[in-house]
N, C-alpha and C. Protein backbone atom coordinates (compact mmCIF):
# COMPACT_ATOMS: atom_id res chain seq x y z
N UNK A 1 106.70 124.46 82.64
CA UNK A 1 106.16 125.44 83.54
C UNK A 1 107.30 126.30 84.06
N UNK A 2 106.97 127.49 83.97
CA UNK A 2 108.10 128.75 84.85
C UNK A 2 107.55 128.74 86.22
N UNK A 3 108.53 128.19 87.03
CA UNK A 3 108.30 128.46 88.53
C UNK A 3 109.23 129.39 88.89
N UNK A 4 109.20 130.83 89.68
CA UNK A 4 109.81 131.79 89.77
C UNK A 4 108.75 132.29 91.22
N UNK A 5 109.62 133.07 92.20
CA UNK A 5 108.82 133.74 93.06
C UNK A 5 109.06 135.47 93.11
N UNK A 6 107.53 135.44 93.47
CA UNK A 6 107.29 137.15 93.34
C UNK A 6 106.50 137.57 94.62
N UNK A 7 106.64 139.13 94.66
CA UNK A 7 105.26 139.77 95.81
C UNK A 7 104.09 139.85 94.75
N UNK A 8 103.37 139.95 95.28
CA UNK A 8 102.21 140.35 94.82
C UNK A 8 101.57 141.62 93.86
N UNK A 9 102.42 142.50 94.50
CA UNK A 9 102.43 143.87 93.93
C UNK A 9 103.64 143.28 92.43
N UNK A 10 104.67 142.93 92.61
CA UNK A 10 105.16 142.41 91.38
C UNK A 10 104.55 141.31 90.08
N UNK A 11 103.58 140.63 90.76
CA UNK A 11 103.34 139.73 90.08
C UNK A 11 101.74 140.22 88.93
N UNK A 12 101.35 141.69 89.77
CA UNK A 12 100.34 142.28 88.96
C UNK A 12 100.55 143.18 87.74
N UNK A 13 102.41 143.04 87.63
CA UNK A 13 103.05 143.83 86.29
C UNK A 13 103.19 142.99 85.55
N UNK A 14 103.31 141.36 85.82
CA UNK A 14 103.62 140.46 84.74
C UNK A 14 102.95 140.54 83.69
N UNK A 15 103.50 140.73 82.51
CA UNK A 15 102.89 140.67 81.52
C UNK A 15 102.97 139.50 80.50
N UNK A 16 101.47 138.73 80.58
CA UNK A 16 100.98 137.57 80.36
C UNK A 16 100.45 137.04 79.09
N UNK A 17 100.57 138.44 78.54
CA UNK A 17 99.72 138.61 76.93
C UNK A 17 100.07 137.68 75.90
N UNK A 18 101.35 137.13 76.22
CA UNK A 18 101.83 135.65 75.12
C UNK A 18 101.74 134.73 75.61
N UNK A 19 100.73 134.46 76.82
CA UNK A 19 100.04 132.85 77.38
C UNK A 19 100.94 132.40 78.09
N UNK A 20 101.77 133.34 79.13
CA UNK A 20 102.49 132.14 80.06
C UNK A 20 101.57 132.23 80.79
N UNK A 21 101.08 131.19 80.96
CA UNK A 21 99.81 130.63 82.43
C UNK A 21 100.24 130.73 83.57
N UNK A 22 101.46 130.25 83.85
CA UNK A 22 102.09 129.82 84.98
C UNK A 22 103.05 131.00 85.39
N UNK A 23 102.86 132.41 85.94
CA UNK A 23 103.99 133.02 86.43
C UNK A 23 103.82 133.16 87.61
N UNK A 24 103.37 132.45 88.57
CA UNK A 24 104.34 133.02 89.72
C UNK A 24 104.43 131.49 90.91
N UNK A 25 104.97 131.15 91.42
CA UNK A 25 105.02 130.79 92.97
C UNK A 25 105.24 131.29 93.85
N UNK A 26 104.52 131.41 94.73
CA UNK A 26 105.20 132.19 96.25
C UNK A 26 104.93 131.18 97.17
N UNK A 27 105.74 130.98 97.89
CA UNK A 27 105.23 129.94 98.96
C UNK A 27 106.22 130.39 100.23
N UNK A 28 105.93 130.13 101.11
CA UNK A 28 106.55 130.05 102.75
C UNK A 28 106.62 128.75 103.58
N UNK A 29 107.61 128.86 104.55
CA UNK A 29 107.10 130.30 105.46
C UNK A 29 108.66 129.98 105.53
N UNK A 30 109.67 129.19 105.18
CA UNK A 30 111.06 130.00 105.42
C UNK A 30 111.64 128.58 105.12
N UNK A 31 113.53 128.92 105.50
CA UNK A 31 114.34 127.74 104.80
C UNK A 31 115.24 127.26 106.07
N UNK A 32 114.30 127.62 107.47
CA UNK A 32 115.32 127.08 108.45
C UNK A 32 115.34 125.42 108.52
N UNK A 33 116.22 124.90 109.54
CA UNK A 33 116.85 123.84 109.61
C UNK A 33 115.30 123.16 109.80
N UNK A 34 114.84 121.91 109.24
CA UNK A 34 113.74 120.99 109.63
C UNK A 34 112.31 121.94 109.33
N UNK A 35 112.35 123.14 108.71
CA UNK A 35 111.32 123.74 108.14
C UNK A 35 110.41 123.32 107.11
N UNK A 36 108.99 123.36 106.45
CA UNK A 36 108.82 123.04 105.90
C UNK A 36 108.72 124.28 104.79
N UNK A 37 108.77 123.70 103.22
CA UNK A 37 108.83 124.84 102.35
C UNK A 37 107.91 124.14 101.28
N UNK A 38 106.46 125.16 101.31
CA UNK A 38 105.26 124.71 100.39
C UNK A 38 105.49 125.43 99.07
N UNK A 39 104.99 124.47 97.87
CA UNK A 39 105.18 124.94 96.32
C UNK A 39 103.85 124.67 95.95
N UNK A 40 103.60 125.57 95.11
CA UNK A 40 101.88 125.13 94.99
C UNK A 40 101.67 124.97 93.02
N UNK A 41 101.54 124.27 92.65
CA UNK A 41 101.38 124.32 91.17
C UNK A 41 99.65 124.06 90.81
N UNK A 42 99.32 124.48 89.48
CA UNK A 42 98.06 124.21 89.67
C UNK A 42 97.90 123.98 87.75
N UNK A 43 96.54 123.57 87.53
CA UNK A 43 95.69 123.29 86.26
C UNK A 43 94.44 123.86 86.23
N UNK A 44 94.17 124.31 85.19
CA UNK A 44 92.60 124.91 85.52
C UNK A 44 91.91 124.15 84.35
N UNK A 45 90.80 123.96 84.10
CA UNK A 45 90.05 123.39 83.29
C UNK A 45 88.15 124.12 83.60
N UNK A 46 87.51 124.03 82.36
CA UNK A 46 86.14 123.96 82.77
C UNK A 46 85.18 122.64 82.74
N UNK A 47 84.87 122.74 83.01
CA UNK A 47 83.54 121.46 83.54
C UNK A 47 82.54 121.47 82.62
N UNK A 48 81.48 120.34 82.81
CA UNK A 48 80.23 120.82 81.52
C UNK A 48 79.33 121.67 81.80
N UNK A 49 79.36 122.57 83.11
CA UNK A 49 78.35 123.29 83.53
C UNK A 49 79.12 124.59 83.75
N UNK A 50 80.23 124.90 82.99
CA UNK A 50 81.06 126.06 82.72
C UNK A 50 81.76 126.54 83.68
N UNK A 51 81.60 125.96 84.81
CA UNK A 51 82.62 126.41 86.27
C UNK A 51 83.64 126.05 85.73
N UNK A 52 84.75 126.56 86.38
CA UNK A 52 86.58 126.77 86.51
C UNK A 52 86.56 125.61 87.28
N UNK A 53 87.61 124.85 87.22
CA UNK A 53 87.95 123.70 87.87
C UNK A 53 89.45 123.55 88.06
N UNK A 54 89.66 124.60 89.07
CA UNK A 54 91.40 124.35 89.48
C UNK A 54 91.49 122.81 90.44
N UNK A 55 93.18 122.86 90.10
CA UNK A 55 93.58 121.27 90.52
C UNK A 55 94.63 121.74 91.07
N UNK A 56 94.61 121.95 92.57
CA UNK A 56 96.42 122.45 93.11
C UNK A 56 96.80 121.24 93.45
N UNK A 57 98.13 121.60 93.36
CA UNK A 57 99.26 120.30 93.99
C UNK A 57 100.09 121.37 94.67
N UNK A 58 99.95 120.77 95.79
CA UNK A 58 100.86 121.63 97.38
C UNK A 58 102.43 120.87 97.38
N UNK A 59 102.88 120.81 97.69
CA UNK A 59 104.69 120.56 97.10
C UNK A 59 105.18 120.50 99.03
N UNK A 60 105.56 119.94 99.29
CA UNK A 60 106.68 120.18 100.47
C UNK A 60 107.84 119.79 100.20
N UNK A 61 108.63 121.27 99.79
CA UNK A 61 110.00 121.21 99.10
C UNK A 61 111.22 121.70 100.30
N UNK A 62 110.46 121.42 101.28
CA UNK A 62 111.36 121.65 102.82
C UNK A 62 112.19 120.38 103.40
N UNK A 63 113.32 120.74 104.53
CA UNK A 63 113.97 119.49 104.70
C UNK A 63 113.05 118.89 105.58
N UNK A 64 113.62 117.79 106.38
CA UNK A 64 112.98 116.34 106.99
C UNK A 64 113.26 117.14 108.35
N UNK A 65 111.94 117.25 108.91
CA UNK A 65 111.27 117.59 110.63
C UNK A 65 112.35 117.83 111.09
N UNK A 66 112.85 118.06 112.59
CA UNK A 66 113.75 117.80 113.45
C UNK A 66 113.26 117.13 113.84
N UNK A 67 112.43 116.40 114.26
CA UNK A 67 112.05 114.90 114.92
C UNK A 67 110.95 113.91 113.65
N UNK A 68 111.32 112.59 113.18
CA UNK A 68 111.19 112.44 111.96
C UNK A 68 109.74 111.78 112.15
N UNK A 69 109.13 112.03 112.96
CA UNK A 69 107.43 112.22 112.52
C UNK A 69 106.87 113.16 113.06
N UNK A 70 106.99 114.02 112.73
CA UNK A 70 106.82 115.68 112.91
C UNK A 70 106.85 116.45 111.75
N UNK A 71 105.46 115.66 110.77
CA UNK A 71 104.94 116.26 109.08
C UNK A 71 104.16 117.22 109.60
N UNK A 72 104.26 117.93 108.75
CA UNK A 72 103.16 119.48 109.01
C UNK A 72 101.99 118.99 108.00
N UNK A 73 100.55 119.77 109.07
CA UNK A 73 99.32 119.45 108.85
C UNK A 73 99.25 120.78 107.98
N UNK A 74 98.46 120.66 106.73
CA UNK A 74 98.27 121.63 105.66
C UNK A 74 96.79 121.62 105.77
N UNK A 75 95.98 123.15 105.78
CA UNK A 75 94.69 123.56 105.28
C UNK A 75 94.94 124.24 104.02
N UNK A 76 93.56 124.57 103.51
CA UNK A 76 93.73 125.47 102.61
C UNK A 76 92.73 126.33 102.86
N UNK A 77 92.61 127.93 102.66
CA UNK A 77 92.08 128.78 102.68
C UNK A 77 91.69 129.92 102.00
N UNK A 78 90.72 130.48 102.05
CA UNK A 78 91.14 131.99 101.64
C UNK A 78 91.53 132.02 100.08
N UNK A 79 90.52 130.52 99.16
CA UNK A 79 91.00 130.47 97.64
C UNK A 79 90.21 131.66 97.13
N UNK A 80 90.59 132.37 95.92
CA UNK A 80 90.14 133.47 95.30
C UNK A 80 90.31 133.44 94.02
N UNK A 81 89.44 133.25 92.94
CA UNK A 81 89.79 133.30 91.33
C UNK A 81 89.20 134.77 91.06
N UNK A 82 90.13 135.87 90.80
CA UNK A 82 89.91 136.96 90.62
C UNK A 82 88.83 137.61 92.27
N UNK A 83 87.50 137.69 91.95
CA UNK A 83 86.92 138.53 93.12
C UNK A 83 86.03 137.29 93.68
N UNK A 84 85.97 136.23 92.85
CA UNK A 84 84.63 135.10 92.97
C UNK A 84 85.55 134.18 94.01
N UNK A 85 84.88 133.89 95.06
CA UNK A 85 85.35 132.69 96.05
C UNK A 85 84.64 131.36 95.39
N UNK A 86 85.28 129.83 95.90
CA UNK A 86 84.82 128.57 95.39
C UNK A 86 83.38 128.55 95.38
N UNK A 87 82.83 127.57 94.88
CA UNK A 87 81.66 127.04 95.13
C UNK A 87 81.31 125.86 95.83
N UNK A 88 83.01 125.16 95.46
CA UNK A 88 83.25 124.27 96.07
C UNK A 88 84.49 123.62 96.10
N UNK A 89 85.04 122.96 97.27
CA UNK A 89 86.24 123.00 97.93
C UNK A 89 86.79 124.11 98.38
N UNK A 90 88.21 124.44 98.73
CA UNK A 90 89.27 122.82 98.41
C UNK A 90 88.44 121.93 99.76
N UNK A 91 89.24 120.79 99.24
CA UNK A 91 89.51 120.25 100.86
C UNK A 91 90.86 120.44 101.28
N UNK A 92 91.09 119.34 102.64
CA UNK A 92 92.11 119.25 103.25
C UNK A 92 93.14 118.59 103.05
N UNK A 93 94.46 119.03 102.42
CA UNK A 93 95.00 118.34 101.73
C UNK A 93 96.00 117.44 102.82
N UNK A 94 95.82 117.69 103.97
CA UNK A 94 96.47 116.96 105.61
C UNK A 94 98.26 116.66 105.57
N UNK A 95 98.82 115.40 105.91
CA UNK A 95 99.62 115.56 106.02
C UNK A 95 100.45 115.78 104.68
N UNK A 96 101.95 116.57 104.83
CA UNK A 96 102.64 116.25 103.46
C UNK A 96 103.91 116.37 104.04
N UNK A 97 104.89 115.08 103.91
CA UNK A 97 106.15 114.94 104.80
C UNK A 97 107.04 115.58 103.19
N UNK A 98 108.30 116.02 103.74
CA UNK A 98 109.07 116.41 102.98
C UNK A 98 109.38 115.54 101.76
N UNK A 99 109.03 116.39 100.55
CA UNK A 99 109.12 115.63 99.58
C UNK A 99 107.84 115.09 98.38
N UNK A 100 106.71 115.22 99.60
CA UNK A 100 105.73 114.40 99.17
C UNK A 100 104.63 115.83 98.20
N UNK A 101 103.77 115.85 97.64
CA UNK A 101 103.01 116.30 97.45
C UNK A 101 101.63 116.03 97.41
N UNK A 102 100.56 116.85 97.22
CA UNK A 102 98.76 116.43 98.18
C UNK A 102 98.02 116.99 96.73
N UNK A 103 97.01 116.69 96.53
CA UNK A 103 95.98 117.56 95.61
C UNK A 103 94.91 118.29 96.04
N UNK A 104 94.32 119.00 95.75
CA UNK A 104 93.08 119.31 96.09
C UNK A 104 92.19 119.96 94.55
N UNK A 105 91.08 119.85 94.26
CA UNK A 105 89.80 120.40 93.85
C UNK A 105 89.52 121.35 94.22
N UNK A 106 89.46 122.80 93.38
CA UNK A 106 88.60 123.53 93.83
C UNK A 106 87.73 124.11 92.41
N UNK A 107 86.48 124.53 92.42
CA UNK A 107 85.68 124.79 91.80
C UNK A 107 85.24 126.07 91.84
N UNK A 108 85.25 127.16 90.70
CA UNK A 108 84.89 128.82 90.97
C UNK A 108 83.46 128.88 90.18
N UNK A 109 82.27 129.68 90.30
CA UNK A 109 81.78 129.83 89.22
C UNK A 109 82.39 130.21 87.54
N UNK A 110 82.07 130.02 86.75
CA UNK A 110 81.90 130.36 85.33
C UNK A 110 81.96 131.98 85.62
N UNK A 111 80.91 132.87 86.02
CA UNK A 111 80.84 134.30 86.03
C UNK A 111 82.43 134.73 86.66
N UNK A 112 83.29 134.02 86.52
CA UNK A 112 85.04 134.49 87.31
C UNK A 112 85.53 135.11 86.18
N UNK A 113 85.04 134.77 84.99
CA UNK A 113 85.45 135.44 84.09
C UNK A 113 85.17 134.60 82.89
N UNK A 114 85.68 135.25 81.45
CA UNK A 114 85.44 134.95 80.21
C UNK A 114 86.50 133.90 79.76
N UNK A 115 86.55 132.55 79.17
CA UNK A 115 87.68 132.48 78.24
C UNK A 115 88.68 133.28 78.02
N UNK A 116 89.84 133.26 78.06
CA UNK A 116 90.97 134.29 77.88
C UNK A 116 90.85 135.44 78.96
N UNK A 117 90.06 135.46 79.45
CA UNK A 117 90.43 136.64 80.47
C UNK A 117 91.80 136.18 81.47
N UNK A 118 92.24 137.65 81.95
CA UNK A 118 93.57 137.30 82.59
C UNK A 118 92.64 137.51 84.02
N UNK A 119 93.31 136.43 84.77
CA UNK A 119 92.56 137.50 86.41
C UNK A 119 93.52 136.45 87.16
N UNK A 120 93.37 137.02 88.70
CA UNK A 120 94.67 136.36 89.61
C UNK A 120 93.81 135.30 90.04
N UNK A 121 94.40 133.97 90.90
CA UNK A 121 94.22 133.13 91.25
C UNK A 121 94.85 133.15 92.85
N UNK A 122 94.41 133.00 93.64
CA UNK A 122 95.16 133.36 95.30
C UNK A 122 94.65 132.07 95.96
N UNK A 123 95.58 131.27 96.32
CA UNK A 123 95.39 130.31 97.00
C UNK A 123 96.17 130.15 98.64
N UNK A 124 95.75 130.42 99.41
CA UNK A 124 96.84 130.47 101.32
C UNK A 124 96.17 128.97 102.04
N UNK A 125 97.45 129.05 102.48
CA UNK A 125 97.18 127.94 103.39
C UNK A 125 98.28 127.74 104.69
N UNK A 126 98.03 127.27 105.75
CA UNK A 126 98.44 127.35 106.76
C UNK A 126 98.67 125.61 107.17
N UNK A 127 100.26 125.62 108.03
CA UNK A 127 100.18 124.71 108.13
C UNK A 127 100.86 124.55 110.32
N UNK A 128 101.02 123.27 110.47
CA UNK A 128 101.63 123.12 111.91
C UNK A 128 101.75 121.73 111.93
N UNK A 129 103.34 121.96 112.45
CA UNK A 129 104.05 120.60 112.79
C UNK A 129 103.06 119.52 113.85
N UNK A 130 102.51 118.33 113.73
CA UNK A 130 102.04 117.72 114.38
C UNK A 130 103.24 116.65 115.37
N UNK A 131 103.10 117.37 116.51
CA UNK A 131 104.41 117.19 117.19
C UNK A 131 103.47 115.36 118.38
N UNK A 132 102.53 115.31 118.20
CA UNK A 132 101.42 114.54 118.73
C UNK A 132 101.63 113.17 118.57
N UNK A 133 102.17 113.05 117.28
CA UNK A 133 102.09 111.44 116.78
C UNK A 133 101.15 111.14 116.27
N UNK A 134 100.41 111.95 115.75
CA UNK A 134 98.95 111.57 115.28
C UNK A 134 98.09 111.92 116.14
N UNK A 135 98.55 112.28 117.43
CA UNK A 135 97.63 112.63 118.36
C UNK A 135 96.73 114.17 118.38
N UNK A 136 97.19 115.34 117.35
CA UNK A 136 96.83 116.01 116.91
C UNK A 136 97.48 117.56 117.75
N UNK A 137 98.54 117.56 118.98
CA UNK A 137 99.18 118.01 119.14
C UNK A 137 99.89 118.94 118.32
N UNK A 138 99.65 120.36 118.59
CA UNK A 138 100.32 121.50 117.13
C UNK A 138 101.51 121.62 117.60
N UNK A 139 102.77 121.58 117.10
CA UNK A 139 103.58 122.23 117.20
C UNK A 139 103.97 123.51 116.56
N UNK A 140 104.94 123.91 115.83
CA UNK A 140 105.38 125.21 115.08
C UNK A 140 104.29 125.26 113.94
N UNK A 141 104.17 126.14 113.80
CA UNK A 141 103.56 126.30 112.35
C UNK A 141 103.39 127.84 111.55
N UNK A 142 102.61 127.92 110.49
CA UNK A 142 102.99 129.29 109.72
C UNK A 142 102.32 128.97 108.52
N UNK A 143 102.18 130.07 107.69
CA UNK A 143 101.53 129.98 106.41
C UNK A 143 102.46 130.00 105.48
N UNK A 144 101.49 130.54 103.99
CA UNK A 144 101.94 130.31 102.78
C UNK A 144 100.97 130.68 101.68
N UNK A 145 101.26 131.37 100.70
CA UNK A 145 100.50 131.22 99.68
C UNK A 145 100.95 131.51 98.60
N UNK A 146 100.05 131.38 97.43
CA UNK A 146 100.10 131.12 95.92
C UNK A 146 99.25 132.38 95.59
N UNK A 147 99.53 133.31 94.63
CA UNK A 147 98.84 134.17 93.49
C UNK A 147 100.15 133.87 92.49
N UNK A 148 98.37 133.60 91.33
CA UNK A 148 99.00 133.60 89.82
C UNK A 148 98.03 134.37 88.95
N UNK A 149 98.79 135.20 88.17
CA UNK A 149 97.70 135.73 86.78
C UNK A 149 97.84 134.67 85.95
N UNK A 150 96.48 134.98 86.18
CA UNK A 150 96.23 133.46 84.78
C UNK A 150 95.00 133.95 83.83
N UNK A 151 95.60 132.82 82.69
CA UNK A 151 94.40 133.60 81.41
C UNK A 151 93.68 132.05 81.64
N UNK A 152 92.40 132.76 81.74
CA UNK A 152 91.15 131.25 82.30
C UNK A 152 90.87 130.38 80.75
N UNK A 153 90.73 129.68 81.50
CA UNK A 153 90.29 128.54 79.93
C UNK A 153 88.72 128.49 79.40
């Protein structure tokens, strides 16, 4: 897999026409001291009822909290396969301490497009330091997201 980061407006020149699936990562929200830094990789597949069946894996490629149980709480939001929103999922992929990575399911209709069609994939998600102990207390937090052109399966 090519993991490389782009804007958005850059990542709609990639030219994909020899099947790299995988061009882009973008992730946030920065590289300060005890920050967290999300990577999002994904799989797509279809199902027997012809829906898209993406599989993200959220990455926390950031250092260790400033206080060492102080993992940032991850949602996901705002998924998009070309213009079609899920049908179903994601869920909540919750905590992910530095290092660790989460999965989630998400499901697009079939009408997202054809076999081989190229179309973007936009996945955001937002996260905040749970400064609580479990107690659910937000501390810092900030987003992040993923667009990829991808040729659908």
């Amino acid at each position: 897999m090519k993991e490389v980061k782009y804007t958005p407006a850059q990542l709609a020149a990639i030219d994909i026409s020899g099947g790299d699936r995988d061009a882009c990562v973008v992730a946030g929200p920065g590289s300060g001291s005890g920050q967290p830094q999300f990577v999002v990789t994904r799989t797509l597949s279809r199902n027997g009822s012809n829906n898209i069946v993406v599989v993200a894996t959220v990455t926390n490629t950031g250092s260790q909290p400033a206080q060492a149980l102080e993992y940032p709480y991850v949602t996901l939001a705002a998924c998009k396969l070309g213009s079609q929103s899920p049908i179903a999922g994601p869920t909540v992929p919750g905590y992910i301490a530095p290092g660790a990575s989460a999965q989630t399911t998400i499901t697009f209709p079939g009408s997202a497009g054809a076999s081989g069609a190229t179309v973007l994939l936009t996945i955001n998600g937002t996260w905040f330091l749970d400064v609580g102990f479990g107690q659910g207390t937000q501390g810092d937090g900030g987003s992040f997201g993923y667009t990829s052109r991808t040729v659908l399966p």
